[in-house]
C-alpha atoms as a PDB file:
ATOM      1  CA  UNK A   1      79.113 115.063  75.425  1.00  0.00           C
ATOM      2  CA  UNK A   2      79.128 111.355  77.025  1.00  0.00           C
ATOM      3  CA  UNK A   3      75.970 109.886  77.753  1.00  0.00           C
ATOM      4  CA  UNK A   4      75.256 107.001  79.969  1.00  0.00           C
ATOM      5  CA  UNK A   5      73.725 104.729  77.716  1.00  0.00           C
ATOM      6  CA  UNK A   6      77.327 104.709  76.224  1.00  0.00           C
ATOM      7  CA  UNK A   7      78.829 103.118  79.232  1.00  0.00           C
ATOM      8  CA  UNK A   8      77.208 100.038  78.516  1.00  0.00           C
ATOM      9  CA  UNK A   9      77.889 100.018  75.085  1.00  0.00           C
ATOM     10  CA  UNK A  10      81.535 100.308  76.028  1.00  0.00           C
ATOM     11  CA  UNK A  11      81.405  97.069  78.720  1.00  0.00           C
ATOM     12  CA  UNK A  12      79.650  95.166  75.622  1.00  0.00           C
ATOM     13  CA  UNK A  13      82.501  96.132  73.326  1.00  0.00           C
ATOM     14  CA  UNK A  14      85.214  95.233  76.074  1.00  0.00           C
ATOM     15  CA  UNK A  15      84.050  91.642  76.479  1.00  0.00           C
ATOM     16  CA  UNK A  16      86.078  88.864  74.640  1.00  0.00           C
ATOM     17  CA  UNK A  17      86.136  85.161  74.406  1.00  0.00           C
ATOM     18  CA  UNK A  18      88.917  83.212  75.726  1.00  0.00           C
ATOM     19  CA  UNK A  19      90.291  79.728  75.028  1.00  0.00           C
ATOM     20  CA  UNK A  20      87.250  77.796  77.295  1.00  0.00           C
ATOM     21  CA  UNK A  21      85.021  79.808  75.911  1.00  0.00           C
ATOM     22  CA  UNK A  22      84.185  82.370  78.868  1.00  0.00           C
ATOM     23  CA  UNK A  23      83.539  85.887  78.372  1.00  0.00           C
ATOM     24  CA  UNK A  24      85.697  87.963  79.479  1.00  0.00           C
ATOM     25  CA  UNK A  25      86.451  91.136  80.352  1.00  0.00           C
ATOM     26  CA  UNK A  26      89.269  93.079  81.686  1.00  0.00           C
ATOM     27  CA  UNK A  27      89.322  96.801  83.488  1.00  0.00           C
ATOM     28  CA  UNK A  28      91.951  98.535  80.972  1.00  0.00           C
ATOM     29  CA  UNK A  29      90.173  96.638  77.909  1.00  0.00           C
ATOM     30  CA  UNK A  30      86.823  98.509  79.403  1.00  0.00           C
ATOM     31  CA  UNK A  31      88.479 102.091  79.920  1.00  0.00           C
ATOM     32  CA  UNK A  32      89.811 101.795  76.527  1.00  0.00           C
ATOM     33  CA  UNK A  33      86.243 101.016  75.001  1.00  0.00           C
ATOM     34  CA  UNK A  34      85.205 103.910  77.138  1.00  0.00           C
ATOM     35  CA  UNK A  35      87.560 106.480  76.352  1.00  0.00           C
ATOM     36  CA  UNK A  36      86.140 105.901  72.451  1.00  0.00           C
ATOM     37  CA  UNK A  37      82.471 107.038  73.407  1.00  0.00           C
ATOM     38  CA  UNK A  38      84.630 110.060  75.318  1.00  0.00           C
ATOM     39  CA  UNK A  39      84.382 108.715  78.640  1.00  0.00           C
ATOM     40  CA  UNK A  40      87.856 109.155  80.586  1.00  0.00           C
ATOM     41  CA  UNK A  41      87.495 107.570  83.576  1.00  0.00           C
ATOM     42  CA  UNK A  42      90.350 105.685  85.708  1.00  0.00           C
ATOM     43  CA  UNK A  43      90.175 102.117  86.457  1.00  0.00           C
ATOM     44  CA  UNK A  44      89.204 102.229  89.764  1.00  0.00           C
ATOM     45  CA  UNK A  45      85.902 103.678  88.568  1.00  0.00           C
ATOM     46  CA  UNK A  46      85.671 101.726  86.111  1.00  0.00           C
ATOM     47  CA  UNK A  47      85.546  98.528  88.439  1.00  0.00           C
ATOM     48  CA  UNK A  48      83.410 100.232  90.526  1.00  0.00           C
ATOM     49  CA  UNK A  49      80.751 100.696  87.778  1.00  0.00           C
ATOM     50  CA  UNK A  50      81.753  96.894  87.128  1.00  0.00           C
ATOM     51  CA  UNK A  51      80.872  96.013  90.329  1.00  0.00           C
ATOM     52  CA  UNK A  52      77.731  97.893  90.924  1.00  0.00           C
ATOM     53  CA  UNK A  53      76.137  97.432  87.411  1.00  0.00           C
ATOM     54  CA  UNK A  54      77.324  94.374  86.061  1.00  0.00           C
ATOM     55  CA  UNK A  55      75.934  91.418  88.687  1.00  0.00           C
ATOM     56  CA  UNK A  56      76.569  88.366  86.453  1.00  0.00           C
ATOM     57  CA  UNK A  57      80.499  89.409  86.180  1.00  0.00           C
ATOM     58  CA  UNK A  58      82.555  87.942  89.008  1.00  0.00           C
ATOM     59  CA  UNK A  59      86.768  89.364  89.681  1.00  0.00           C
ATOM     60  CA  UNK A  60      88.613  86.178  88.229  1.00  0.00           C
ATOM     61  CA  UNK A  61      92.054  87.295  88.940  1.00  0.00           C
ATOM     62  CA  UNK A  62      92.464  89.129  92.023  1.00  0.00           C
ATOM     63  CA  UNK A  63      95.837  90.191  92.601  1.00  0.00           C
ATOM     64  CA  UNK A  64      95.428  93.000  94.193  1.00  0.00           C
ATOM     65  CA  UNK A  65      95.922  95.690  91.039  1.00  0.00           C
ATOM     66  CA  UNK A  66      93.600  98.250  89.662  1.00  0.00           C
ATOM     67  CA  UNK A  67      93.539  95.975  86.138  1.00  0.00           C
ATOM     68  CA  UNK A  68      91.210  93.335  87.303  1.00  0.00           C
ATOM     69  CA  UNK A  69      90.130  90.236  84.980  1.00  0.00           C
ATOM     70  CA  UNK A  70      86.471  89.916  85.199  1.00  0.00           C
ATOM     71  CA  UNK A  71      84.285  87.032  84.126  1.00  0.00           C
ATOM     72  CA  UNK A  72      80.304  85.878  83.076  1.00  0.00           C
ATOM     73  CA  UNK A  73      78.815  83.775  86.118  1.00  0.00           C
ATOM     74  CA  UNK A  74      76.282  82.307  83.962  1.00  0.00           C
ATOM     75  CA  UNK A  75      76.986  81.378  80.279  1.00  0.00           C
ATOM     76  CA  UNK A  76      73.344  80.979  79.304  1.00  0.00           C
ATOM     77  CA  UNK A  77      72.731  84.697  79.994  1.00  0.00           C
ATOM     78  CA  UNK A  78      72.507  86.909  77.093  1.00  0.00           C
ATOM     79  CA  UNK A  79      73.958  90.936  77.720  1.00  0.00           C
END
């Protein structure tokens, strides 16, 4: 049985580094964490749960898809 405290869990796992140094995070990258703590959800939920639960992630690439790039606003702040 999922639980919610999972979801979170999942966005931690999903979040990378790349080559400046951001964290990053993308909407596939976060479904697939999800699906592992049996949470099957499709992107555009998981980008709204992005969206309303994650405040210090902004949409970095917006180009108009469902797998959206997602990135920390503020580097000194510790998930």
């Amino acid at each position: 049985m999922p639980r919610d405290y999972e979801i979170t869990a999942a966005f931690k796992e999903a979040i990378m580094l790349d080559a400046k140094n951001r964290r990053l995070v993308t909407t596939e990258d976060f479904r697939i964490a999800l699906e592992k703590y049996n949470h099957h959800w499709p992107l555009e939920e998981c980008n709204r749960w992005i969206k309303r639960y994650q405040s210090f992630f902004f949409e970095l690439v917006t180009d108009g898809g469902a797998n959206k790039t997602w990135a920390l606003r503020n580097m000194g702040y510790v998930i």
